[in-house]
C-alpha atoms as a PDB file:
ATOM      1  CA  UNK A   1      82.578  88.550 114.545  1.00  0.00           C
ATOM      2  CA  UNK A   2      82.652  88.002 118.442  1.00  0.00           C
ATOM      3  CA  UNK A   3      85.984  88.300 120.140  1.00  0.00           C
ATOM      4  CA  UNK A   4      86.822  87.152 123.675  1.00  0.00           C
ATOM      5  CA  UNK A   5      89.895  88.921 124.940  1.00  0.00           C
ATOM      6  CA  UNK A   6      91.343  87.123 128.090  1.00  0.00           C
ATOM      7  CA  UNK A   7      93.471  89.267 130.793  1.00  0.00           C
ATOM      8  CA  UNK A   8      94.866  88.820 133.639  1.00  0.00           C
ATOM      9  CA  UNK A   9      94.034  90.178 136.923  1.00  0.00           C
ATOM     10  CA  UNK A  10      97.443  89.675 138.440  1.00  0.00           C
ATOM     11  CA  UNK A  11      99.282  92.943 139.998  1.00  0.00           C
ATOM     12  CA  UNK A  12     102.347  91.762 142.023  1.00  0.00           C
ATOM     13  CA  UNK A  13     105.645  91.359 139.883  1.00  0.00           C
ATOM     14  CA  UNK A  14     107.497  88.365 142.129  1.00  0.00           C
ATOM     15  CA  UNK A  15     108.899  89.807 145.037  1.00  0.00           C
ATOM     16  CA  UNK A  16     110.254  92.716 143.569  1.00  0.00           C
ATOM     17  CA  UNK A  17     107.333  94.824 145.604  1.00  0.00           C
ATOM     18  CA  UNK A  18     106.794  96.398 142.005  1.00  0.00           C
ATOM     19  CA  UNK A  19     103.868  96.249 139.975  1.00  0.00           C
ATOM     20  CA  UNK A  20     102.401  94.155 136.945  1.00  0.00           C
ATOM     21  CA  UNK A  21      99.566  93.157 134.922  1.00  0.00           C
ATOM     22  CA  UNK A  22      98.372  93.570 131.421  1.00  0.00           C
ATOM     23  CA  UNK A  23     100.802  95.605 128.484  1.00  0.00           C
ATOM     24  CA  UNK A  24      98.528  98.417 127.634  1.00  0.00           C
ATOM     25  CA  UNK A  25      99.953  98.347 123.525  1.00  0.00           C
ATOM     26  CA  UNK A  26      98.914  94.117 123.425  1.00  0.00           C
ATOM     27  CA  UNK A  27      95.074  95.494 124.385  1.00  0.00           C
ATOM     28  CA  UNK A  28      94.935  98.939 122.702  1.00  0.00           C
ATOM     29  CA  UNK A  29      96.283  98.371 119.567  1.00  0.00           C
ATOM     30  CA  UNK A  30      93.906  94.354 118.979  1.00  0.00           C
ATOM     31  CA  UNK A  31      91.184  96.159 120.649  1.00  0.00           C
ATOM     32  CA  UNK A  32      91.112  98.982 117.955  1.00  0.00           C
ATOM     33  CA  UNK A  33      91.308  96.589 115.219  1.00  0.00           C
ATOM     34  CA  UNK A  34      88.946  94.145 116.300  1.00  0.00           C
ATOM     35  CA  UNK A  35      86.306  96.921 116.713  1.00  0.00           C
ATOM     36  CA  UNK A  36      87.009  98.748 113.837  1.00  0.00           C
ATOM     37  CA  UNK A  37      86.616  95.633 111.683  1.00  0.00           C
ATOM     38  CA  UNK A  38      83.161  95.543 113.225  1.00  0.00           C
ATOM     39  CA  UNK A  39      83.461  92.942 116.050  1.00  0.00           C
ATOM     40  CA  UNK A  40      81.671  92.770 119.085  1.00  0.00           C
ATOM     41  CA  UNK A  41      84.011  92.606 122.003  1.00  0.00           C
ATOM     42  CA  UNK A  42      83.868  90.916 125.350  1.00  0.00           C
ATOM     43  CA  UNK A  43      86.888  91.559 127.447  1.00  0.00           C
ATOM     44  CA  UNK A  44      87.005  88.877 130.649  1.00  0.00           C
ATOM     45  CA  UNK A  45      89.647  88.221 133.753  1.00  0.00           C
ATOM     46  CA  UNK A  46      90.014  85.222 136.322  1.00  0.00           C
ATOM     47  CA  UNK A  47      88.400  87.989 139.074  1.00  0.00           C
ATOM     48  CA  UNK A  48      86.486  90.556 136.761  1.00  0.00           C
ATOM     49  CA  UNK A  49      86.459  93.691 137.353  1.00  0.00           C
ATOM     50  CA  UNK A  50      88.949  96.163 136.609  1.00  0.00           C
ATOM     51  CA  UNK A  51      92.275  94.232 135.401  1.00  0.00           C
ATOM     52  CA  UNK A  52      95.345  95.699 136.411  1.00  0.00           C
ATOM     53  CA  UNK A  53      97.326  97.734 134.080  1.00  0.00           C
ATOM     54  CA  UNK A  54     101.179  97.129 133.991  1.00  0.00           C
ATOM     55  CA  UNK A  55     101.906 100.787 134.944  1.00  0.00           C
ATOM     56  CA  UNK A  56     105.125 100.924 133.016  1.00  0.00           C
ATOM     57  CA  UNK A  57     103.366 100.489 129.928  1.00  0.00           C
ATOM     58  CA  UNK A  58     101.388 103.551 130.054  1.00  0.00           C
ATOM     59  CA  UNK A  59     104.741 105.759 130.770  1.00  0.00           C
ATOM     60  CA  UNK A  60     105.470 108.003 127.406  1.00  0.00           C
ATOM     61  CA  UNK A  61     108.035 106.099 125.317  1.00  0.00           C
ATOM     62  CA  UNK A  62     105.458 103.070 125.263  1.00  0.00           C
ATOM     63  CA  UNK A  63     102.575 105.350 124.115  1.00  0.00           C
ATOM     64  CA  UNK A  64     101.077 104.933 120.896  1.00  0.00           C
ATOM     65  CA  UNK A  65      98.337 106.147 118.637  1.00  0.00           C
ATOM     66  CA  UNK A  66      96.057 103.620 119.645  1.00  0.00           C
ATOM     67  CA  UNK A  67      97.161 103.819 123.653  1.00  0.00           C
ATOM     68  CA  UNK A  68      96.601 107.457 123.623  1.00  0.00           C
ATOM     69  CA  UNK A  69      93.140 106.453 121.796  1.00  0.00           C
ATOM     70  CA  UNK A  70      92.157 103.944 124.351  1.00  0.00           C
ATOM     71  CA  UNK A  71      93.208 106.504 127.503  1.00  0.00           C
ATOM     72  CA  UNK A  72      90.785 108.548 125.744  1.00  0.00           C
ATOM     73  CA  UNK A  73      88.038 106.332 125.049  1.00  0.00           C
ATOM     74  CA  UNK A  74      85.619 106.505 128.381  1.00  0.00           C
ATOM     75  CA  UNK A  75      83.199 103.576 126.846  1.00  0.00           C
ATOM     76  CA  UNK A  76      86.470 101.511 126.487  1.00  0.00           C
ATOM     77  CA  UNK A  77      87.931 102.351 129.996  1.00  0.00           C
ATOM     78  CA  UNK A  78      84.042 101.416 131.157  1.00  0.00           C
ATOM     79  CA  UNK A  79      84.445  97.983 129.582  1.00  0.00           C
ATOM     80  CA  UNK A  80      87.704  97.698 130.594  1.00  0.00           C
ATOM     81  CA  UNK A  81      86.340  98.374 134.326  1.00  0.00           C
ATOM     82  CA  UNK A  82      83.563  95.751 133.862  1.00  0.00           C
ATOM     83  CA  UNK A  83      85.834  92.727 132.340  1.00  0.00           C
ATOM     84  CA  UNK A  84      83.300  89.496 133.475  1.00  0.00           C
ATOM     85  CA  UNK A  85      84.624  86.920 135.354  1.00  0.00           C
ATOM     86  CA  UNK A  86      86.706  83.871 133.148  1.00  0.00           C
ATOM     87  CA  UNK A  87      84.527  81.130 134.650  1.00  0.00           C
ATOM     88  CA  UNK A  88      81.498  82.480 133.636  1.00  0.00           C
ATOM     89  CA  UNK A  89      82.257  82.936 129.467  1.00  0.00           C
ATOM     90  CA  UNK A  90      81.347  79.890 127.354  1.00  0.00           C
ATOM     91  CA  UNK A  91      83.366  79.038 124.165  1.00  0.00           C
ATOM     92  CA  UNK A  92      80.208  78.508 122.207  1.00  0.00           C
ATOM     93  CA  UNK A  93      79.353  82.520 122.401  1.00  0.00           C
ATOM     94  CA  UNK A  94      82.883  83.585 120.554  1.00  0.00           C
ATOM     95  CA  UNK A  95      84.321  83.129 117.262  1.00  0.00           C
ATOM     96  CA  UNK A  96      87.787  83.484 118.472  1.00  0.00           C
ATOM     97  CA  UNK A  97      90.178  83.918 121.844  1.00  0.00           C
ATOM     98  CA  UNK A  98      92.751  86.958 121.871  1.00  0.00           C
ATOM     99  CA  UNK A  99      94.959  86.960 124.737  1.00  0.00           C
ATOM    100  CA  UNK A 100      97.083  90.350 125.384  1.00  0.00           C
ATOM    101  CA  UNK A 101     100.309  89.659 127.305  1.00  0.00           C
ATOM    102  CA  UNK A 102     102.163  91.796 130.110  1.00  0.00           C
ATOM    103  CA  UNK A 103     104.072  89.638 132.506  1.00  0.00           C
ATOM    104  CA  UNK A 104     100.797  89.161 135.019  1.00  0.00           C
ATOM    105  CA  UNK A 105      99.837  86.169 132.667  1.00  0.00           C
ATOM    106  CA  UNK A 106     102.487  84.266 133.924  1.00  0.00           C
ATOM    107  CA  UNK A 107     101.525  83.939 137.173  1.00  0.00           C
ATOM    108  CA  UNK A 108      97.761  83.501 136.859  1.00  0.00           C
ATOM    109  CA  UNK A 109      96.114  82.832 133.645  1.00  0.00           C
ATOM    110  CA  UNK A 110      99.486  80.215 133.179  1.00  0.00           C
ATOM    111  CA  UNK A 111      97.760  77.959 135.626  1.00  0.00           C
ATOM    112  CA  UNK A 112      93.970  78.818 135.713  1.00  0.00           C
ATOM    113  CA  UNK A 113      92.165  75.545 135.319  1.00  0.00           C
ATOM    114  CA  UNK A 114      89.356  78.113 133.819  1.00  0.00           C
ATOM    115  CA  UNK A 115      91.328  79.673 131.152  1.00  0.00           C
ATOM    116  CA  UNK A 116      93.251  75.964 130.103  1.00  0.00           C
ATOM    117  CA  UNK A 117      89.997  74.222 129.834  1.00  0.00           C
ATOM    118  CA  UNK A 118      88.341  77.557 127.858  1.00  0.00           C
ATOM    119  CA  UNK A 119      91.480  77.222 125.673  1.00  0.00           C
ATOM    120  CA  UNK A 120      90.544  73.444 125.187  1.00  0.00           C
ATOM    121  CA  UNK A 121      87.636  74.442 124.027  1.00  0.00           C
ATOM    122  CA  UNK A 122      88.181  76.579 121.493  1.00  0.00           C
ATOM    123  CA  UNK A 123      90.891  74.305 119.593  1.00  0.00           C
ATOM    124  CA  UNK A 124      88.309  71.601 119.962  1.00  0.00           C
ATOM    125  CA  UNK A 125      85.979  73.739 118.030  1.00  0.00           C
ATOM    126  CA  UNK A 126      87.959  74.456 115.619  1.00  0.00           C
ATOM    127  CA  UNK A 127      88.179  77.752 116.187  1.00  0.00           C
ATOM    128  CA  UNK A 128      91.328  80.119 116.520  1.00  0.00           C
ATOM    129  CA  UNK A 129      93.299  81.212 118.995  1.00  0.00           C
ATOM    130  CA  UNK A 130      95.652  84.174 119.291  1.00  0.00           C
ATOM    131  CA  UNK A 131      98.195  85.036 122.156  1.00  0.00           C
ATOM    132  CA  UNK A 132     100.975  87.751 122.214  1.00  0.00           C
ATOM    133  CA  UNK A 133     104.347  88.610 123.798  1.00  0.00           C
ATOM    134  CA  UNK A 134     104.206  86.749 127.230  1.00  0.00           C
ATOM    135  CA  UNK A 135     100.498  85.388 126.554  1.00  0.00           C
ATOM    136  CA  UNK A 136     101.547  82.260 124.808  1.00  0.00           C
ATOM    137  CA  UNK A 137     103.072  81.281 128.182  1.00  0.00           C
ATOM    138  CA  UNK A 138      99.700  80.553 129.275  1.00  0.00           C
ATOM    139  CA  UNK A 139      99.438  77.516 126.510  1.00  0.00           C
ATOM    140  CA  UNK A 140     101.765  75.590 128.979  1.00  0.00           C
ATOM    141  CA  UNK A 141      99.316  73.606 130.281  1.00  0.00           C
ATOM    142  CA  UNK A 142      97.058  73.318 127.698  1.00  0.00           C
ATOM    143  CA  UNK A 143      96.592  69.796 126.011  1.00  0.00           C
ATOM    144  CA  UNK A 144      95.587  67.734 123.051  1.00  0.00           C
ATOM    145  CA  UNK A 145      93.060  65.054 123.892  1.00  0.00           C
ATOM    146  CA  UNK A 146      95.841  62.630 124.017  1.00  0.00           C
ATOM    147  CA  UNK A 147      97.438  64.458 126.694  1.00  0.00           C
ATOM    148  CA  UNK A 148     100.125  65.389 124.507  1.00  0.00           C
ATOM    149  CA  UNK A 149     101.721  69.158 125.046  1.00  0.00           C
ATOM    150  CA  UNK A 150      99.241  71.418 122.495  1.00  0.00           C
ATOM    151  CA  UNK A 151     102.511  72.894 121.513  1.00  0.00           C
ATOM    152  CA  UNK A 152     104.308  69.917 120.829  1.00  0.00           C
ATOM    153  CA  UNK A 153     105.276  70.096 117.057  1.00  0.00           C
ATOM    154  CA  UNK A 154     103.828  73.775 116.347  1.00  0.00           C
ATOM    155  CA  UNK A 155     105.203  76.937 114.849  1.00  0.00           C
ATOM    156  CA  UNK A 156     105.204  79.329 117.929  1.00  0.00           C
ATOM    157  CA  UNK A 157     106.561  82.732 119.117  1.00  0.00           C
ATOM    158  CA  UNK A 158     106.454  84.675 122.153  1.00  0.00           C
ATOM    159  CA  UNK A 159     108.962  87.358 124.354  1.00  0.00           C
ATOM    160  CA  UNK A 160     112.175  85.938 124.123  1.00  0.00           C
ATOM    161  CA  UNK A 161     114.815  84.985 126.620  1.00  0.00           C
ATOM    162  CA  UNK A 162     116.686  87.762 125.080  1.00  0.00           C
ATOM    163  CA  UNK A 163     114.026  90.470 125.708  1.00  0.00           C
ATOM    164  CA  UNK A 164     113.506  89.014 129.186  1.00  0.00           C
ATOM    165  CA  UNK A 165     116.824  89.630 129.929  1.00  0.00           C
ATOM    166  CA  UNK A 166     117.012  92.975 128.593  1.00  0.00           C
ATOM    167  CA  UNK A 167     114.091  94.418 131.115  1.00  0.00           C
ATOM    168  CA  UNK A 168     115.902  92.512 133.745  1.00  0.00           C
ATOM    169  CA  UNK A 169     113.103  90.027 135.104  1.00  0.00           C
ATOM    170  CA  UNK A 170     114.706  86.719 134.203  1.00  0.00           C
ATOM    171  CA  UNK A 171     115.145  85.417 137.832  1.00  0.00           C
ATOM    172  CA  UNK A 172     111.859  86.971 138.733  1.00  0.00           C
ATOM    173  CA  UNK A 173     109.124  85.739 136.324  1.00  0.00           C
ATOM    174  CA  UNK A 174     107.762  81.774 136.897  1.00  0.00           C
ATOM    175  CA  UNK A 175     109.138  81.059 133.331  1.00  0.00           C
ATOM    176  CA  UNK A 176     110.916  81.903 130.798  1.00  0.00           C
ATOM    177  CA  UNK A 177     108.598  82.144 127.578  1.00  0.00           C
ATOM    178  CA  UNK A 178     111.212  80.595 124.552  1.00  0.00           C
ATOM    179  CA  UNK A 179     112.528  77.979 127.115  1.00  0.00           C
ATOM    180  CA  UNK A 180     109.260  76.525 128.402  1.00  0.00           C
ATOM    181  CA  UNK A 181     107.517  76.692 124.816  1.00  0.00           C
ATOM    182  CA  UNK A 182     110.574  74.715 123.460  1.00  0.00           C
ATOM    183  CA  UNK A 183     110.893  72.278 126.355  1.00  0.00           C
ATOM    184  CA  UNK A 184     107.516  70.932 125.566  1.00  0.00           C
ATOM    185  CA  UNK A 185     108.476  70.236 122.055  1.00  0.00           C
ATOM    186  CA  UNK A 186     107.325  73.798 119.972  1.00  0.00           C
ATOM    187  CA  UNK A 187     108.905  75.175 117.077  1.00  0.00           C
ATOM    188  CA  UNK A 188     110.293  78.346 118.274  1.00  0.00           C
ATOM    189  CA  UNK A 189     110.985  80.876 116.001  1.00  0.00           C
ATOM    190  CA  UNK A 190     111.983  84.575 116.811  1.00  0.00           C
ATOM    191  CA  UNK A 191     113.421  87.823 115.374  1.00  0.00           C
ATOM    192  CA  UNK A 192     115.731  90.658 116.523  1.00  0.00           C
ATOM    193  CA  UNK A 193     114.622  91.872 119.920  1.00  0.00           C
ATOM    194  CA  UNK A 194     111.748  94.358 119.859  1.00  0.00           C
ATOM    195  CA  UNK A 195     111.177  93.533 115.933  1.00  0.00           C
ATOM    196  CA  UNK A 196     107.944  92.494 115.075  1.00  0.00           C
ATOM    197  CA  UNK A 197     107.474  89.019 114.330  1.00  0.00           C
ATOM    198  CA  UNK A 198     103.907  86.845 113.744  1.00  0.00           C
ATOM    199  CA  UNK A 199     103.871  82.776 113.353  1.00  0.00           C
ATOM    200  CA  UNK A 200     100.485  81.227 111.764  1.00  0.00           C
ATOM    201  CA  UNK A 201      99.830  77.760 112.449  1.00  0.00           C
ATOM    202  CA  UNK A 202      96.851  77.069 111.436  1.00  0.00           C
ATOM    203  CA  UNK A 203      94.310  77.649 114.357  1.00  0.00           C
ATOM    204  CA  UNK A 204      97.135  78.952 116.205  1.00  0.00           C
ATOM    205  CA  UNK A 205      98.399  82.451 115.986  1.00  0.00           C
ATOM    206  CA  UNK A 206     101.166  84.305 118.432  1.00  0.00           C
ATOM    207  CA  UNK A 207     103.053  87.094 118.383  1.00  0.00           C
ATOM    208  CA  UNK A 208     106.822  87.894 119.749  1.00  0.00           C
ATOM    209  CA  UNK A 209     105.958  91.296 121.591  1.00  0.00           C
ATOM    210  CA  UNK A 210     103.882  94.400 122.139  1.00  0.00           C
ATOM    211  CA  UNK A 211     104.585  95.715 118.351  1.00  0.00           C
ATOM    212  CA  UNK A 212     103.620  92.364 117.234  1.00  0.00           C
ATOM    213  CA  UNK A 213     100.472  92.811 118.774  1.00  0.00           C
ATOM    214  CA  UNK A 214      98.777  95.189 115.954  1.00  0.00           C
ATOM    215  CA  UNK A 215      99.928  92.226 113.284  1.00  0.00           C
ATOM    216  CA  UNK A 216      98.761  89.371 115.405  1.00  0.00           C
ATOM    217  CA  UNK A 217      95.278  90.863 115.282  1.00  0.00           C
ATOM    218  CA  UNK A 218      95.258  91.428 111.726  1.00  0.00           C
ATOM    219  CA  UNK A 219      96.082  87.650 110.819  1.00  0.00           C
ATOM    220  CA  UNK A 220      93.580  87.037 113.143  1.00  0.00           C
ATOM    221  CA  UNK A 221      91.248  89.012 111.656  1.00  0.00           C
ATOM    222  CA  UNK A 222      91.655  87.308 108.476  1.00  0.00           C
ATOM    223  CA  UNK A 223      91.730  84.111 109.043  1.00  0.00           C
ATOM    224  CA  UNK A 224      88.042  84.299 110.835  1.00  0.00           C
ATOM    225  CA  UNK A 225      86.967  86.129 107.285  1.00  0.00           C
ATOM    226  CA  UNK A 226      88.846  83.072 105.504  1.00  0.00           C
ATOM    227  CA  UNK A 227      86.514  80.585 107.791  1.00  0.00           C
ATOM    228  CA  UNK A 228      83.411  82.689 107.188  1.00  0.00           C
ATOM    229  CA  UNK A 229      84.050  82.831 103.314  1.00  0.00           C
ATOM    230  CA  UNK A 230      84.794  78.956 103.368  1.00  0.00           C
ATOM    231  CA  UNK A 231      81.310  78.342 105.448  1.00  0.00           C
ATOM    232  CA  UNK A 232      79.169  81.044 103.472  1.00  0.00           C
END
């Protein structure tokens, strides 16, 4: 099993002068259970490098077991350091595409021709696809080969409008998550803010938040042992 998980390597949140980047929980906990089911891991970034790290996520009351794990983990934090550049990964070397969220995804990775056409790629394969909290945002650009939204008509989830509003960045992020997956035609479905809430449609798997994050991976996890059973 060979995972590709896609970051961002934005920092700046608007023009608040405040930080962003990646949500420590959406990495930590997939990372964890991606590795502990025995996949290889490749972790990648439009600039490579070290990604930045949302600091807010790291304060206490968003800590977890598998955050604390990670902090602790200096072969992690190496990789994490090391993340190769977007352009230069190639669909044909994973089995599957995880992107963690944070609001830094919003800004870059939303609009990076690199990580829309890598996208492409891996629904033209077949393969799956998994994006949590603000990381289905990024699938606004991303197309069927009829030019047609790759939304339009699909069971989706992501951070709500609600949750947006309750940390206070409505009028500073690009988008709105819920309104722009729904404008081009998805099937939005969502739970009480903060719950944890997973949509599966078929290739396509997203997640509502940071605790969705631990379930996402599992359903992706098995449905890549589904497709290996059905090719074996």
């Amino acid at each position: 099993m060979k995972v590709l998980m896609v970051l961002t390597s934005h920092e700046t949140l608007g023009d608040t002068g405040k930080k962003t980047g990646f949500w420590l929980e959406e990495l930590a906990t997939p990372y964890y259970i991606f590795k502990d089911a025995g996949a290889r891991i490749t972790l990648a970034s439009p600039k490579g490098g070290q990604p930045p790290l949302d600091p807010k996520s790291d304060e206490p009351m968003f800590q977890t077991d598998l955050t604390r794990r990670f902090n602790t983990d200096e072969a992690a934090k190496a990789q994490l350091a090391q993340s190769v550049r977007l352009d230069s990964v190639d669909q044909k070397d994973f089995d599957t595409v995880f992107y963690p969220g944070g609001h830094g995804p919003l800004w870059d990775l939303a609009e990076d021709p690199n990580s829309i056409k890598l996208i492409q790629s891996f629904i033209t394969a077949g393969k799956p696809i998994a994006l949590v909290c603000h990381a289905p945002g990024v699938l606004h650009r991303v197309i069927n080969p009829d030019g047609t939204p790759f939304v339009q008509g699909r069971h989706v989830t992501g951070f709500t409008n609600s949750e947006e509003e309750a940390v206070g960045l409505t009028k500073v992020v690009p988008f709105l998550v819920e309104d722009e997956l729904i404008s081009l035609g998805a099937v939005f479905s969502k739970v009480k803010d903060w719950g944890v809430h997973t949509v599966v449609d078929g290739q396509l798997i997203t997640g509502q938040n940071p605790a969705s994050s631990g379930e996402v991976a599992e359903a992706l996890v098995a449905v890549l042992r589904q497709m290996k059973t059905k090719t074996a």
